[in-house]
PDB file of N, CA and C in Angstrom:
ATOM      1  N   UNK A   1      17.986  93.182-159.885  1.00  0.00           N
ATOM      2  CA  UNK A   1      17.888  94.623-159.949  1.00  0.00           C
ATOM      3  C   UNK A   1      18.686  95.223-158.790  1.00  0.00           C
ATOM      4  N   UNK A   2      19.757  95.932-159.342  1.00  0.00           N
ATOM      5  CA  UNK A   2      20.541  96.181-158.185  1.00  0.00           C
ATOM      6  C   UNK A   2      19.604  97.770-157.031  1.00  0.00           C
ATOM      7  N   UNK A   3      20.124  97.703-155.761  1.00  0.00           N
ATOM      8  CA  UNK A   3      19.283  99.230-155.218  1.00  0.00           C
ATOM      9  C   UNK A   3      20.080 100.045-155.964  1.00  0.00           C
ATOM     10  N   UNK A   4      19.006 101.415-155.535  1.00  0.00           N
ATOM     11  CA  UNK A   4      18.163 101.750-154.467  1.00  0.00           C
ATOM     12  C   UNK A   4      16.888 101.182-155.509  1.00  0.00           C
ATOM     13  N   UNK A   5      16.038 100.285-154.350  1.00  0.00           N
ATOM     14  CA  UNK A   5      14.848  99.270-154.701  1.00  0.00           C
ATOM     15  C   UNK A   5      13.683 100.739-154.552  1.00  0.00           C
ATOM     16  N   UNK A   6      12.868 100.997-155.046  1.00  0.00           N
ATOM     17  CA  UNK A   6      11.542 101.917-155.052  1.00  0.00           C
ATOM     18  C   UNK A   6      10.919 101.922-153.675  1.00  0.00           C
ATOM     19  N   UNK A   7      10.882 100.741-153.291  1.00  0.00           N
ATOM     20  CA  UNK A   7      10.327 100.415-151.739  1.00  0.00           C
ATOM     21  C   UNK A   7      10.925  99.843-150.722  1.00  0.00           C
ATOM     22  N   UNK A   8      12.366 100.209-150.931  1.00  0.00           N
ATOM     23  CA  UNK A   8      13.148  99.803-149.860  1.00  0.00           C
ATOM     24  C   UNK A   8      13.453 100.766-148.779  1.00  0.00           C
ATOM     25  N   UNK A   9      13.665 100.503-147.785  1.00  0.00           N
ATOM     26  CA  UNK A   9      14.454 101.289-146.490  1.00  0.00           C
ATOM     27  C   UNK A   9      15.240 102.335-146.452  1.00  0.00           C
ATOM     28  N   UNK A  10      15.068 103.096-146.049  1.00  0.00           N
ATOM     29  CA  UNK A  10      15.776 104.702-145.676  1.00  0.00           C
ATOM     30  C   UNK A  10      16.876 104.421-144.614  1.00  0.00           C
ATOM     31  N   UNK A  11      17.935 103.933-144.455  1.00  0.00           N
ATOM     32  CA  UNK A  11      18.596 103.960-143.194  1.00  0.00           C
ATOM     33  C   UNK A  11      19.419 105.233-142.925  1.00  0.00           C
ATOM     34  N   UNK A  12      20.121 105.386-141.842  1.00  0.00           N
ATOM     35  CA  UNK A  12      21.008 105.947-141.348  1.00  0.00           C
ATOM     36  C   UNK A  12      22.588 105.645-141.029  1.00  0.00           C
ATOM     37  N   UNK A  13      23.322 106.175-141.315  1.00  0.00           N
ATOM     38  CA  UNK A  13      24.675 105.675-141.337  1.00  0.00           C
ATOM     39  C   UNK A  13      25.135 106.671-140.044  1.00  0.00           C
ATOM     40  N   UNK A  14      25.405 106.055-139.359  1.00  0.00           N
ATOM     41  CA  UNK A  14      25.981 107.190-137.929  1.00  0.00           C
ATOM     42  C   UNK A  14      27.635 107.090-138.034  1.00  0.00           C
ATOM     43  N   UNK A  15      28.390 107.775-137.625  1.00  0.00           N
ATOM     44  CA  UNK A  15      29.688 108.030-137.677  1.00  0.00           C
ATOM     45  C   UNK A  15      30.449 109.026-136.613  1.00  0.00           C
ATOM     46  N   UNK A  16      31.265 108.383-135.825  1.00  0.00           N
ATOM     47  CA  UNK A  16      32.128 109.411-135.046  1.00  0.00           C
ATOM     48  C   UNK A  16      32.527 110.428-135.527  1.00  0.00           C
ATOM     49  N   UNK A  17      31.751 111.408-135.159  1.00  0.00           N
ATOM     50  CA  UNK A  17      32.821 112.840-135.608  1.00  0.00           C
ATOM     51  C   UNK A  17      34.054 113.279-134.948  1.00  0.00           C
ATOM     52  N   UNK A  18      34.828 114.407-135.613  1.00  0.00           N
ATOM     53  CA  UNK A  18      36.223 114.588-135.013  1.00  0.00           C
ATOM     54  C   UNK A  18      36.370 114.632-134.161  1.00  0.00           C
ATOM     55  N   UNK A  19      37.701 114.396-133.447  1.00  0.00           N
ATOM     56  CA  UNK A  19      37.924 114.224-132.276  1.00  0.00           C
ATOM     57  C   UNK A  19      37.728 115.440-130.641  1.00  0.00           C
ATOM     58  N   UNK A  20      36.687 115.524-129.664  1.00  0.00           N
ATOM     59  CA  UNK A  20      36.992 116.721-129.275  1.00  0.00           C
ATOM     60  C   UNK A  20      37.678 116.449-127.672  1.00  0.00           C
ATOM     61  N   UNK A  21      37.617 117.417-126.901  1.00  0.00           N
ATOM     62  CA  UNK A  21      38.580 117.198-125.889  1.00  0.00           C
ATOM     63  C   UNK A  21      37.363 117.064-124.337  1.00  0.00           C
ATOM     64  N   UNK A  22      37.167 116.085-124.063  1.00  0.00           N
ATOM     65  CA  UNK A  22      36.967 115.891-122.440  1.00  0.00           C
ATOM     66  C   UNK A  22      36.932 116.539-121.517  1.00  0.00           C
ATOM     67  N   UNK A  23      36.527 116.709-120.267  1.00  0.00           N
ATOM     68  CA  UNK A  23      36.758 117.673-119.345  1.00  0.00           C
ATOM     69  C   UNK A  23      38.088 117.512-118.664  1.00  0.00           C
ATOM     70  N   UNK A  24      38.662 116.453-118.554  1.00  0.00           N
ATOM     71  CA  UNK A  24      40.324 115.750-118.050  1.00  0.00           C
ATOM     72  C   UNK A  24      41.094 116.041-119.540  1.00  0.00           C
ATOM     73  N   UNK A  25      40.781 116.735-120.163  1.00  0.00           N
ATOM     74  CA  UNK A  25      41.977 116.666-121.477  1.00  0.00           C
ATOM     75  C   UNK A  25      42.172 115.307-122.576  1.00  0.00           C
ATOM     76  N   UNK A  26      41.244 114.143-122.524  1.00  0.00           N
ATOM     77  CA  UNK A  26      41.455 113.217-123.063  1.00  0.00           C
ATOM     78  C   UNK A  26      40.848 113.551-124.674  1.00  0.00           C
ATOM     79  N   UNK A  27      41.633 113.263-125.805  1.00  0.00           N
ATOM     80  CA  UNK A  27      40.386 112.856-127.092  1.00  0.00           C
ATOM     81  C   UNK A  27      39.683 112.184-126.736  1.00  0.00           C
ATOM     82  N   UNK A  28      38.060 112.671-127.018  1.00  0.00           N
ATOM     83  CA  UNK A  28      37.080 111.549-127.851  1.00  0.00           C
ATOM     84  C   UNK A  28      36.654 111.594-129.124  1.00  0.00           C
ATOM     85  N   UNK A  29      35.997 110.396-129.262  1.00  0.00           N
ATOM     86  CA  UNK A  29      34.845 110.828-130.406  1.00  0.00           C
ATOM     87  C   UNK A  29      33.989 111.795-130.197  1.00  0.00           C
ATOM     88  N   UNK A  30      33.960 112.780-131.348  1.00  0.00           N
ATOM     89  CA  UNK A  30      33.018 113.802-131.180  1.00  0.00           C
ATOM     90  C   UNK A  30      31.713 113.424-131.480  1.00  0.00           C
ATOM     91  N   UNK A  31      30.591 114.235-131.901  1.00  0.00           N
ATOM     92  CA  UNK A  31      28.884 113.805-131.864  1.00  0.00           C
ATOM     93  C   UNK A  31      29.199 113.171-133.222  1.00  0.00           C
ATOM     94  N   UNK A  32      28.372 112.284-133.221  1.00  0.00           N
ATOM     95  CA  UNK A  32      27.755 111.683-134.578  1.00  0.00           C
ATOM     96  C   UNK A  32      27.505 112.428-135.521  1.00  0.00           C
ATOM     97  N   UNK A  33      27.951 112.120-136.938  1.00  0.00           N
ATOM     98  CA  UNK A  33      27.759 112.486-138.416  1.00  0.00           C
ATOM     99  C   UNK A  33      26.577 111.401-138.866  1.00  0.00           C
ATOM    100  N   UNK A  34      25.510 112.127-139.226  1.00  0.00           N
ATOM    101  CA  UNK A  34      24.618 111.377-139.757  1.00  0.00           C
ATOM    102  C   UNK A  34      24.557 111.256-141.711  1.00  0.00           C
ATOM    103  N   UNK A  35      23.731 109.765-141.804  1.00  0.00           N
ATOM    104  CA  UNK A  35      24.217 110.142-143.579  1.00  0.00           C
ATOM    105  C   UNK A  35      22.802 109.172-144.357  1.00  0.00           C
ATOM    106  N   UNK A  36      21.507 109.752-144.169  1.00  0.00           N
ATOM    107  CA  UNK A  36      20.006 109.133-144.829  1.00  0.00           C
ATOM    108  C   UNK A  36      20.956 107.907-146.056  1.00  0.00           C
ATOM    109  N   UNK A  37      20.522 107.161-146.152  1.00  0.00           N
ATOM    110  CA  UNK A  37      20.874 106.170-147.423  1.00  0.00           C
ATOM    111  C   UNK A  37      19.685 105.728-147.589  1.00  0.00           C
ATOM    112  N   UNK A  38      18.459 105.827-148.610  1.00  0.00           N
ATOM    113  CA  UNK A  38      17.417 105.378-149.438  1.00  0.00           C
ATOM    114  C   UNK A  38      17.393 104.447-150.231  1.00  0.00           C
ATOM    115  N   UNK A  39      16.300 103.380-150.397  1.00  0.00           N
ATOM    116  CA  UNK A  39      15.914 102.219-150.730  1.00  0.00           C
ATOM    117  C   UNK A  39      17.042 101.223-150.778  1.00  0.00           C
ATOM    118  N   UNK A  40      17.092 100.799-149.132  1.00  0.00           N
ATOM    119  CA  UNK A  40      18.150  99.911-148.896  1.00  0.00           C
ATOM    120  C   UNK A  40      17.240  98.250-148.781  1.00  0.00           C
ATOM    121  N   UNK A  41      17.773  97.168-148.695  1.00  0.00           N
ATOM    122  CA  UNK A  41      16.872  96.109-148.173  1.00  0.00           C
ATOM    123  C   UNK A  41      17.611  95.796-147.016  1.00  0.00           C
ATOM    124  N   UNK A  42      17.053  95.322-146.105  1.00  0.00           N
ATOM    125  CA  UNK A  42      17.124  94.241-144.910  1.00  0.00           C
ATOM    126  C   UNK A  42      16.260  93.571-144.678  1.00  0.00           C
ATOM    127  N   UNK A  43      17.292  92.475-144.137  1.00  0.00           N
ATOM    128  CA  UNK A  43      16.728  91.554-144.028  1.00  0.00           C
ATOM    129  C   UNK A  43      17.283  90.538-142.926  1.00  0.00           C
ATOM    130  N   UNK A  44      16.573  89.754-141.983  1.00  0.00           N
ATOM    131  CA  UNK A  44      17.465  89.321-140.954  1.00  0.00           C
ATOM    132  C   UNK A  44      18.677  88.072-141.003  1.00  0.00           C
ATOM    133  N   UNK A  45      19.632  88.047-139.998  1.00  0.00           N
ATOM    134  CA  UNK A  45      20.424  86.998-140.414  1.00  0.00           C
ATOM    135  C   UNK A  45      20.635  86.211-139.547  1.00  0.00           C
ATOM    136  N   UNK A  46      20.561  86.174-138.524  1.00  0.00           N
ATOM    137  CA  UNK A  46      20.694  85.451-137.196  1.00  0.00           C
ATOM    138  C   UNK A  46      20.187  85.869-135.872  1.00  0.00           C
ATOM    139  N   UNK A  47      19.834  84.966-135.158  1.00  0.00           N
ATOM    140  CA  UNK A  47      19.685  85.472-133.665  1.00  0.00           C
ATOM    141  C   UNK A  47      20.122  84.430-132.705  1.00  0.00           C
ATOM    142  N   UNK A  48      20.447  84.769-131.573  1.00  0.00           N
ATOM    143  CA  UNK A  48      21.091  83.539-130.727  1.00  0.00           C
ATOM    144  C   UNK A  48      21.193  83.980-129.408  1.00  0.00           C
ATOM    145  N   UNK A  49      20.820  83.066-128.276  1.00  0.00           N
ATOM    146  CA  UNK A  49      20.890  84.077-126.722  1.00  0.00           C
ATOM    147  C   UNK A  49      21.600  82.847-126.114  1.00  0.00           C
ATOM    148  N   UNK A  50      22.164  84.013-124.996  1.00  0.00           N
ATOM    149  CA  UNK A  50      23.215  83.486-124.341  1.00  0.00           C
ATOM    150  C   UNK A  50      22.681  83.578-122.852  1.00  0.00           C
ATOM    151  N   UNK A  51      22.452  82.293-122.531  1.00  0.00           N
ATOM    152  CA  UNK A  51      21.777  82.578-120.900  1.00  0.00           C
ATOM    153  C   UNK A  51      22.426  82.287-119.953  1.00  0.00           C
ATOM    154  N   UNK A  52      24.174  82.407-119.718  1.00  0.00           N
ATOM    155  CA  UNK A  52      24.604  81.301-118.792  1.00  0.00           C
ATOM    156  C   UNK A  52      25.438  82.404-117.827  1.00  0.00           C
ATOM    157  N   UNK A  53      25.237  83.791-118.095  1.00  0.00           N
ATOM    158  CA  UNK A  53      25.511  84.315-116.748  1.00  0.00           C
ATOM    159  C   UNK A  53      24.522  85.392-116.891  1.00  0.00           C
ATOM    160  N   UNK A  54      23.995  86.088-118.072  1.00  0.00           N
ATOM    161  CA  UNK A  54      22.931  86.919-117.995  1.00  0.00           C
ATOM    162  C   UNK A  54      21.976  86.612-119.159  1.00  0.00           C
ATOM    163  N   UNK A  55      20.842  87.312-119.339  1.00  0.00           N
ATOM    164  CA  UNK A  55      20.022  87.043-120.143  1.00  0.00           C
ATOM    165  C   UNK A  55      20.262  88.126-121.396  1.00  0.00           C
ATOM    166  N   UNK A  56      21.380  87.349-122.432  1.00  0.00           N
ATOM    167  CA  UNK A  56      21.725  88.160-124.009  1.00  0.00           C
ATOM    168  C   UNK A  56      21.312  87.975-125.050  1.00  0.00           C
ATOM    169  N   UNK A  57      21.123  88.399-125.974  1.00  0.00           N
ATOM    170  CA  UNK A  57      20.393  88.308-127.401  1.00  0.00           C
ATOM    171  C   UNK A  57      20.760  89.143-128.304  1.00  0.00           C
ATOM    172  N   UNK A  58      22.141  88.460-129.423  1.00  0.00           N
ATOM    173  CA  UNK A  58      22.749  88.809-130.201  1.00  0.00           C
ATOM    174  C   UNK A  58      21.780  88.873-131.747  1.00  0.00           C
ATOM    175  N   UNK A  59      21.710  89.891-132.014  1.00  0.00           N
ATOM    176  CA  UNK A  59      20.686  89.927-133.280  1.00  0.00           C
ATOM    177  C   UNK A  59      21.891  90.280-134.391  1.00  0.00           C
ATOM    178  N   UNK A  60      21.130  89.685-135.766  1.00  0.00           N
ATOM    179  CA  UNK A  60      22.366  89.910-136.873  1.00  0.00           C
ATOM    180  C   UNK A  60      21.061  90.276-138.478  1.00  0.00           C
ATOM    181  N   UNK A  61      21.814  91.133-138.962  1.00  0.00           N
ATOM    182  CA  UNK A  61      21.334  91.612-140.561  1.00  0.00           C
ATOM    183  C   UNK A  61      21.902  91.924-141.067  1.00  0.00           C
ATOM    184  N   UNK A  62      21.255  91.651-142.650  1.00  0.00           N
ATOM    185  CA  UNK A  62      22.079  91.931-143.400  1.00  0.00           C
ATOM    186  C   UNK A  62      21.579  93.366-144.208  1.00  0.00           C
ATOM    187  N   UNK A  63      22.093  94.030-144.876  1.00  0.00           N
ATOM    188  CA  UNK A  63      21.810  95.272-145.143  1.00  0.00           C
ATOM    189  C   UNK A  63      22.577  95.901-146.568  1.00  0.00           C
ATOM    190  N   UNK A  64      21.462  95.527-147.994  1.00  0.00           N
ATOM    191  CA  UNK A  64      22.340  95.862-149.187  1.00  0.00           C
ATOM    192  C   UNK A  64      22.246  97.287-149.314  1.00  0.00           C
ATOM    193  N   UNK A  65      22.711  98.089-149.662  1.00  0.00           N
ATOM    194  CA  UNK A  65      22.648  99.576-149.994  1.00  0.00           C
ATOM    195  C   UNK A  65      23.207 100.083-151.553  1.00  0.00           C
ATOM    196  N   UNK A  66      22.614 100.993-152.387  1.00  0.00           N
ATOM    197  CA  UNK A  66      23.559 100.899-153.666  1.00  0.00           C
ATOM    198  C   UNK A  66      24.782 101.018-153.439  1.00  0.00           C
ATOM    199  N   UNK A  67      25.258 100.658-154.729  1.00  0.00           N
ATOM    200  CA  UNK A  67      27.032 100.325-154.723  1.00  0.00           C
ATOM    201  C   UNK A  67      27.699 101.544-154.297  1.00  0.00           C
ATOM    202  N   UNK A  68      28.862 101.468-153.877  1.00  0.00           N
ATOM    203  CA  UNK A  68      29.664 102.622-152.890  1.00  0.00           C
ATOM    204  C   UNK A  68      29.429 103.233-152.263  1.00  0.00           C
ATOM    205  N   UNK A  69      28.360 102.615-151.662  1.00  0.00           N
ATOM    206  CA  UNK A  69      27.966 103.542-150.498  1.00  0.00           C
ATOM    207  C   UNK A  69      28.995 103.385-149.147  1.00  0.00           C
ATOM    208  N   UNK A  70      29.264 104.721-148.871  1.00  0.00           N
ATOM    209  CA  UNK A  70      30.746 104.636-148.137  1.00  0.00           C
ATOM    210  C   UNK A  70      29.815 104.334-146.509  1.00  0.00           C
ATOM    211  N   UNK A  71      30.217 103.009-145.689  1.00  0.00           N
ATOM    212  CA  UNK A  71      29.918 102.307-144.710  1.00  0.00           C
ATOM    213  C   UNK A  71      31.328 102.312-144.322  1.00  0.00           C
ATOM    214  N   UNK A  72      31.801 102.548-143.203  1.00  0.00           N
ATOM    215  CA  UNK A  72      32.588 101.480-142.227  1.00  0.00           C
ATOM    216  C   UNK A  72      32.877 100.766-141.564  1.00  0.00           C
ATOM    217  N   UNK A  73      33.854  99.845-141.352  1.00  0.00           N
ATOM    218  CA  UNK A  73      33.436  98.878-140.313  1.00  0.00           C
ATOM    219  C   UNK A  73      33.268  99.449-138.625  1.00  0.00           C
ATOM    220  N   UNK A  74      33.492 100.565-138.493  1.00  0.00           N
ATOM    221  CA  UNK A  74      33.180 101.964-136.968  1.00  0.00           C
ATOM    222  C   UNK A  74      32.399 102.311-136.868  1.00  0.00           C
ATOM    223  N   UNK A  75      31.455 102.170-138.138  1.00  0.00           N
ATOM    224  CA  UNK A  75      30.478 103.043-138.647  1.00  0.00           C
ATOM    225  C   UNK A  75      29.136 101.914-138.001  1.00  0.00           C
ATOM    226  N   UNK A  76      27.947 102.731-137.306  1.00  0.00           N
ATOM    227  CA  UNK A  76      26.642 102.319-136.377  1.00  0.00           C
ATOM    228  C   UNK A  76      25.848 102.501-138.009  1.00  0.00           C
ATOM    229  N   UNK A  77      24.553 101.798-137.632  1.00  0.00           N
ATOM    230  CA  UNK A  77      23.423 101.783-138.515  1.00  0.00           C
ATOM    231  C   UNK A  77      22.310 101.758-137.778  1.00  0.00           C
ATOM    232  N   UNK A  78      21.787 102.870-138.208  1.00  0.00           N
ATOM    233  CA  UNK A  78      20.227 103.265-137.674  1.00  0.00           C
ATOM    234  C   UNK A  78      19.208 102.725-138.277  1.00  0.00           C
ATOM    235  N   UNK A  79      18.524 101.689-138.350  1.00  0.00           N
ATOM    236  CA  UNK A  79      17.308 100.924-138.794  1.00  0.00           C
ATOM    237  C   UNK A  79      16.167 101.573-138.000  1.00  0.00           C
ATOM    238  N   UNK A  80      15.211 101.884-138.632  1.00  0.00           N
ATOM    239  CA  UNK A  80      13.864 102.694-137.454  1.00  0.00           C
ATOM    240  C   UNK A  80      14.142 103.269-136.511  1.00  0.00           C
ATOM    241  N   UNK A  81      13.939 102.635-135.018  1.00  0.00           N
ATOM    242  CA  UNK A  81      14.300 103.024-133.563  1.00  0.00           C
ATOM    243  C   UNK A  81      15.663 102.099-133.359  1.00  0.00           C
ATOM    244  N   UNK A  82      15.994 101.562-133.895  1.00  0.00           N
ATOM    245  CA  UNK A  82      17.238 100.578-133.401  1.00  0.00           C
ATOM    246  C   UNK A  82      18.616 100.730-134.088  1.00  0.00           C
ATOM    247  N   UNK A  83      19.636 100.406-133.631  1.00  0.00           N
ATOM    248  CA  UNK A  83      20.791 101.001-133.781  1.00  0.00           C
ATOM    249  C   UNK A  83      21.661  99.599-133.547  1.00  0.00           C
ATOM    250  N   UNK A  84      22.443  99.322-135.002  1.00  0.00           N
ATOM    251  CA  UNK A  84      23.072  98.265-134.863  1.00  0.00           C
ATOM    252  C   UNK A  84      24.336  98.612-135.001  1.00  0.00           C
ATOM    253  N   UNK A  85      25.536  97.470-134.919  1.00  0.00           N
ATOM    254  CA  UNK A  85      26.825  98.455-135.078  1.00  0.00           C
ATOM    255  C   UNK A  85      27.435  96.825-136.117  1.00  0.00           C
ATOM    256  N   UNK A  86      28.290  98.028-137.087  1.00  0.00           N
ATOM    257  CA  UNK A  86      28.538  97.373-138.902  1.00  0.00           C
ATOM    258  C   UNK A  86      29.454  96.232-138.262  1.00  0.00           C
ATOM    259  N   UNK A  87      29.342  94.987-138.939  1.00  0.00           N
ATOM    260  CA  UNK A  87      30.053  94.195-138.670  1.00  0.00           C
ATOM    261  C   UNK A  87      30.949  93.553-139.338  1.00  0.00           C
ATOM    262  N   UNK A  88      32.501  93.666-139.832  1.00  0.00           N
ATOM    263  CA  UNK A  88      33.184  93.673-140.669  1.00  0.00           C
ATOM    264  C   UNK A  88      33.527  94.368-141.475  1.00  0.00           C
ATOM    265  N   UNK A  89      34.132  94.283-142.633  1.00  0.00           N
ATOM    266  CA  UNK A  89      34.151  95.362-144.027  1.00  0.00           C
ATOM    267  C   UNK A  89      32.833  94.858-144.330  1.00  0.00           C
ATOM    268  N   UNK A  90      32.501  95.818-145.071  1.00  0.00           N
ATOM    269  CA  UNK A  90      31.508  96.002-146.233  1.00  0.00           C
ATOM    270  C   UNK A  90      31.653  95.950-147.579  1.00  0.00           C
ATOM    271  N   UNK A  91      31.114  94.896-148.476  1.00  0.00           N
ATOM    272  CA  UNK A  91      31.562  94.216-149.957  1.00  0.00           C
ATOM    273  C   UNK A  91      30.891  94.844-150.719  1.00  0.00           C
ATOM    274  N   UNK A  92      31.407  95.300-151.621  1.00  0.00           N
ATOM    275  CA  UNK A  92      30.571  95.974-152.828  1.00  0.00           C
ATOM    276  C   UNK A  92      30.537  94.644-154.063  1.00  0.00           C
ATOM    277  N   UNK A  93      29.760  94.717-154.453  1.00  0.00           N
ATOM    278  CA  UNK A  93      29.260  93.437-155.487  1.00  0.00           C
ATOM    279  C   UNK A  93      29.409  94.188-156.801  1.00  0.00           C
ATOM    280  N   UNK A  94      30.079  93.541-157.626  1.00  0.00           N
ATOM    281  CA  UNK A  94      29.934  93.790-159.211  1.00  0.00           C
ATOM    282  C   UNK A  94      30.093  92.378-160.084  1.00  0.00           C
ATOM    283  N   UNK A  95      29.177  92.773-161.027  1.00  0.00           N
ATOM    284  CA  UNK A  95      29.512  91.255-161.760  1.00  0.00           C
ATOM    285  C   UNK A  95      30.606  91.257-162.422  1.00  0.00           C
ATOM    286  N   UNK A  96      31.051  89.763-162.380  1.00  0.00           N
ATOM    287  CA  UNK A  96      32.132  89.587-163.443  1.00  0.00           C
ATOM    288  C   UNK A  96      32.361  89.542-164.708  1.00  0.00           C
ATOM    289  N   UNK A  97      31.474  89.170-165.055  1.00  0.00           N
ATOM    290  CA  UNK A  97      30.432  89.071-166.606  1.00  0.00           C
ATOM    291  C   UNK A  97      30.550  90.326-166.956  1.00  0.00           C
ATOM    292  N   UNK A  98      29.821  91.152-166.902  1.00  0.00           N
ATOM    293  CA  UNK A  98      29.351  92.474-167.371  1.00  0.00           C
ATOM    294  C   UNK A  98      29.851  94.092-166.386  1.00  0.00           C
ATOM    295  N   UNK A  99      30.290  93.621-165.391  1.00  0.00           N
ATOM    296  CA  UNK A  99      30.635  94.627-165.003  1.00  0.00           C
ATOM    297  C   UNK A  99      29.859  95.393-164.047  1.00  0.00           C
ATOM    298  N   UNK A 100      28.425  95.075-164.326  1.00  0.00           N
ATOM    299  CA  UNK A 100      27.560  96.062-163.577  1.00  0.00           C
ATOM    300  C   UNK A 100      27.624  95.641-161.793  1.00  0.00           C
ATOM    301  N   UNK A 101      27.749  97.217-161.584  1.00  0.00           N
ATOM    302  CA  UNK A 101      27.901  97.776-160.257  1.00  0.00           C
ATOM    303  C   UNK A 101      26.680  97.386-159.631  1.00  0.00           C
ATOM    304  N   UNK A 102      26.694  96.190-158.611  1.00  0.00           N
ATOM    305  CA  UNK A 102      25.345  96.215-158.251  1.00  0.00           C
ATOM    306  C   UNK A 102      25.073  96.217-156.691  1.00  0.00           C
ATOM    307  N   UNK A 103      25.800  96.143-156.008  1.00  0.00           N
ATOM    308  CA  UNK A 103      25.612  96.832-154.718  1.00  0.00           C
ATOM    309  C   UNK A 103      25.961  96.376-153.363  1.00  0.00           C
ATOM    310  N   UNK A 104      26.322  97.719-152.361  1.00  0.00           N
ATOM    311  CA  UNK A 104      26.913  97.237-151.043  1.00  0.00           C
ATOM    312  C   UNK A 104      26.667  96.570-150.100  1.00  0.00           C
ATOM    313  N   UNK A 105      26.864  95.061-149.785  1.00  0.00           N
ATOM    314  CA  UNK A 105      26.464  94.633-148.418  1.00  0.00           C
ATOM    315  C   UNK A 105      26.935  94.384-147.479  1.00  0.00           C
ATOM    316  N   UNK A 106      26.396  95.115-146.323  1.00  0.00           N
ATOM    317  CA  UNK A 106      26.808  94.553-144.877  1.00  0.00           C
ATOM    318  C   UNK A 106      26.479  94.320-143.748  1.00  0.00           C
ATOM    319  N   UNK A 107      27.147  93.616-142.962  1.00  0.00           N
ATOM    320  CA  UNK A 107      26.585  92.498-142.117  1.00  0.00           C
ATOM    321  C   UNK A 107      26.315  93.493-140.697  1.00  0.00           C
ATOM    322  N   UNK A 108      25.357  93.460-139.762  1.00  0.00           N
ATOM    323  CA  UNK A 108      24.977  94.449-138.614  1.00  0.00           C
ATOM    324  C   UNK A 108      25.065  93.044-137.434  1.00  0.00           C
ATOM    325  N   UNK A 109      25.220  94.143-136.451  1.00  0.00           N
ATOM    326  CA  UNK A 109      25.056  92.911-135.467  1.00  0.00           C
ATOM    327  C   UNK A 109      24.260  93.951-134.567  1.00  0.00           C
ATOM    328  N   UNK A 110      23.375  93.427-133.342  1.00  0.00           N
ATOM    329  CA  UNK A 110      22.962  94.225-132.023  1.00  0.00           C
ATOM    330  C   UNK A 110      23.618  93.294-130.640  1.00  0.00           C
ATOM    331  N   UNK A 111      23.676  93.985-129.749  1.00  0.00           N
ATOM    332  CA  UNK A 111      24.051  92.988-128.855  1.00  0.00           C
ATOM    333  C   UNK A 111      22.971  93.806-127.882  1.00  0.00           C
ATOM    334  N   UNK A 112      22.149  92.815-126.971  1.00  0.00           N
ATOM    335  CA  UNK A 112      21.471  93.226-126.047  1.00  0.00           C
ATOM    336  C   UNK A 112      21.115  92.205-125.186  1.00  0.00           C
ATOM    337  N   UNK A 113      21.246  92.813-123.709  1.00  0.00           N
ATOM    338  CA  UNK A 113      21.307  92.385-122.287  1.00  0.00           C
ATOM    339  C   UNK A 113      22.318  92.039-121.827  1.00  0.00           C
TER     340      UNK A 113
END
């Protein structure tokens, strides 16, 4: 059953907005564009820490959303309180068989410490 699942996840898609100007004249990214995406699944994909000059802990998920849901690989993901950032392109799944559109997944990573 492809999403949006009845009881799946509400995420957030965060996104650099246009570019504005610095107090030194430089572009940045402007504030975040936010974008609700409903009955998504996640689910986790890895974790792994790195203790050999500080104490790190790379977290990884995966995250289907219905099909075309426009993600980028720039593009942050808001899960609850936590904020992961998209990791790679993002694959939209359709069968080969039949055609049906069944939905976007992509890979999150966190990096912390």
């Amino acid at each position: 059953m492809p999403p949006p699942y009845p009881v799946g996840e509400t995420v957030t898609i965060l996104r650099p907005g246009p570019p504005v100007e610095d107090d030194y004249g430089n572009d940045v990214p402007g504030p975040d564009t936010e974008t609700q995406v409903a009955g998504c699944a996640v689910w986790p994909r890895t974790s792994n820490e790195d203790n050999q000059a500080r104490a790190q802990v790379i977290e990884g998920l995966n995250l289907v959303a219905p099909y075309g849901t426009d993600i980028r690989p720039h593009d942050r993901v808001k899960i609850g309180d936590l904020i992961y950032e998209v990791d790679g392109d993002p694959g939209d799944w359709a069968s080969p068989l039949t055609g049906t559109k069944a939905a976007t997944q992509v890979s999150l990573t966190r990096v912390t410490g």
